[in-house]
C-alpha atoms as a PDB file:
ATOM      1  CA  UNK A   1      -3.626   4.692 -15.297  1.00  0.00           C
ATOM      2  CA  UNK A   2      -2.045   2.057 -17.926  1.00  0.00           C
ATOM      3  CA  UNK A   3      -3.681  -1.404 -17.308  1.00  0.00           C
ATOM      4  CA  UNK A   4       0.081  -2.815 -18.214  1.00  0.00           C
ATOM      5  CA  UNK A   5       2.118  -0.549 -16.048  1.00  0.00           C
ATOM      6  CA  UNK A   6       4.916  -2.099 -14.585  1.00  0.00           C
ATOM      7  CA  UNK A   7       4.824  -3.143 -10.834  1.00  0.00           C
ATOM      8  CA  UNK A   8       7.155  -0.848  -9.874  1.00  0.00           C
ATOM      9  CA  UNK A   9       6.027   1.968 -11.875  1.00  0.00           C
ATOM     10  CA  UNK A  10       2.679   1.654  -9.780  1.00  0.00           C
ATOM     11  CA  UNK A  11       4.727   1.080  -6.465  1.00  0.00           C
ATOM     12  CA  UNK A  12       6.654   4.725  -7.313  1.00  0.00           C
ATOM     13  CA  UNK A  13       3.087   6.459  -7.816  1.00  0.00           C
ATOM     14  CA  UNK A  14       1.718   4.387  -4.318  1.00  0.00           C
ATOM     15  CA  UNK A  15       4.892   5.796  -2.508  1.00  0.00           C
ATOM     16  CA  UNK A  16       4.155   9.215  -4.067  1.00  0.00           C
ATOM     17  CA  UNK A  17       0.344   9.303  -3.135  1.00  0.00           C
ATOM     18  CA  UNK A  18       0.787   8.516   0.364  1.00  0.00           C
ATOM     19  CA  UNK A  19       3.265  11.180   0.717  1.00  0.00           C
ATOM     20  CA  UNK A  20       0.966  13.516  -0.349  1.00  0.00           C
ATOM     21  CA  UNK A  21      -1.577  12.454   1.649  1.00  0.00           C
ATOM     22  CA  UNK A  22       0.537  12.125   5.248  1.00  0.00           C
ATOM     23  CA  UNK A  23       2.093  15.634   3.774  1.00  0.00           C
ATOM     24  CA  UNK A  24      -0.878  17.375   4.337  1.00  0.00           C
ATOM     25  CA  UNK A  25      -0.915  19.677   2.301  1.00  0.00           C
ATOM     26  CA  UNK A  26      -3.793  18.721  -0.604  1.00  0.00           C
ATOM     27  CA  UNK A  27      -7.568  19.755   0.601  1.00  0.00           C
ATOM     28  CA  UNK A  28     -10.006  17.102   0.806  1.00  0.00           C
ATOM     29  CA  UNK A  29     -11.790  16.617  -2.194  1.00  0.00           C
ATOM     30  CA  UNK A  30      -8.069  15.980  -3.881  1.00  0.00           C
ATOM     31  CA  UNK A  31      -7.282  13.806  -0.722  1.00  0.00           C
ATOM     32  CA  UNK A  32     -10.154  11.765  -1.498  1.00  0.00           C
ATOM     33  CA  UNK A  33      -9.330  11.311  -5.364  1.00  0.00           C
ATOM     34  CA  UNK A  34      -5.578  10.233  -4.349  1.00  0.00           C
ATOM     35  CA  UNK A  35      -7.238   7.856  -1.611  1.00  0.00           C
ATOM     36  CA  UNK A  36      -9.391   6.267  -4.311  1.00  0.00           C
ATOM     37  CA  UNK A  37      -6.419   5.996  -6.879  1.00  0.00           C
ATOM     38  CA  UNK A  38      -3.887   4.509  -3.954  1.00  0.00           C
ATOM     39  CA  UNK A  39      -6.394   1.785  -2.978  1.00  0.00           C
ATOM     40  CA  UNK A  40      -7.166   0.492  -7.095  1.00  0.00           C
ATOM     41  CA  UNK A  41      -2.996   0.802  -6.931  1.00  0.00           C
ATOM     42  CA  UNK A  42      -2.694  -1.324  -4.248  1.00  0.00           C
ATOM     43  CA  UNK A  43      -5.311  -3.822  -5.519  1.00  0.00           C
ATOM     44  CA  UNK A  44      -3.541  -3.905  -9.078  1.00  0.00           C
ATOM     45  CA  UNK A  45      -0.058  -4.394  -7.507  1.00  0.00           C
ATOM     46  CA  UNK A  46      -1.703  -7.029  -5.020  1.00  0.00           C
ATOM     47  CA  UNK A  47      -3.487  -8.891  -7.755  1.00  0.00           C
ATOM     48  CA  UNK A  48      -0.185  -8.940  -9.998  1.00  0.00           C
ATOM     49  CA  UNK A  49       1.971 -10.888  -6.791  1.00  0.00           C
ATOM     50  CA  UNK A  50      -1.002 -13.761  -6.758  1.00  0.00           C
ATOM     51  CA  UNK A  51      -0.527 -13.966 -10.147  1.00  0.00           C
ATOM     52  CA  UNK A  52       3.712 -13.953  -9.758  1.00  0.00           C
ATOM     53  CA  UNK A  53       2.983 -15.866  -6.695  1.00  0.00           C
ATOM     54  CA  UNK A  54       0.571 -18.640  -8.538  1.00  0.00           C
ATOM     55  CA  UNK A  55       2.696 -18.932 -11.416  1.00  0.00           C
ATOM     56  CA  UNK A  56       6.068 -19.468  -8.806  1.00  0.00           C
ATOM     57  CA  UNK A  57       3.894 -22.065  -7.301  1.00  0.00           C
ATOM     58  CA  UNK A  58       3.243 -24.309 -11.079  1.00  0.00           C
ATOM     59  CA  UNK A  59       6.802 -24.369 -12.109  1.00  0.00           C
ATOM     60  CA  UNK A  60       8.014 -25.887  -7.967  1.00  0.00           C
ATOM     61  CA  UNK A  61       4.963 -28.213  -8.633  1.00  0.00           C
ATOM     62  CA  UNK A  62       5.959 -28.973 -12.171  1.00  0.00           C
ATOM     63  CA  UNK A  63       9.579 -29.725 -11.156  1.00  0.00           C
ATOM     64  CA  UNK A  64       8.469 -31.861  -8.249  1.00  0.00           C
ATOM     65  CA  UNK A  65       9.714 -29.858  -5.176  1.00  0.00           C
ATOM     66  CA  UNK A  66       8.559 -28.417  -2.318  1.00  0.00           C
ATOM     67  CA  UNK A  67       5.684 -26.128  -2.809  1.00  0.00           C
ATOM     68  CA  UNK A  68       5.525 -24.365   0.754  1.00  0.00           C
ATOM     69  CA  UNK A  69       7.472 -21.737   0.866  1.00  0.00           C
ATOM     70  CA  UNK A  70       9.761 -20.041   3.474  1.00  0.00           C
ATOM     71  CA  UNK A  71      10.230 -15.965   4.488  1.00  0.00           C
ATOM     72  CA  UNK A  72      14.004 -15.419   5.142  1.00  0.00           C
ATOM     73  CA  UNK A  73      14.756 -12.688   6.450  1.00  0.00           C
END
């Protein structure tokens, strides 16, 4: 797996892994490889919102504004 793959290229293989693995239809030593490669994708995409998330956070703080931020739905 490419350290610099793009978010959503790693979201597309997530999405693809767990329908393997709710599909059924892989035996369990592959199950177990796809569980290991869904979690480091989920840690890798989770690591890379902090990042989007701490960066977000600098430029409100550099521009003086309101740092906490609200979920609309």
């Amino acid at each position: 797996m490419e350290k610099n793959e793009k978010f959503e290229k790693k979201i597309q293989k997530l999405e693809k892994i767990v329908d393997e693995l709710e599909n059924g239809e892989i035996d369990l030593d592959d199950s177990i490889t796809k569980y290991y490669e869904a979690v480091k994708l989920v840690k890798e995409c989770d690591d890379k919102l902090k990042n989007i998330e701490e960066k977000v956070v600098k430029m409100v703080d550099s521009n003086d504004k309101k740092t906490d931020f609200e979920i609309v739905d």
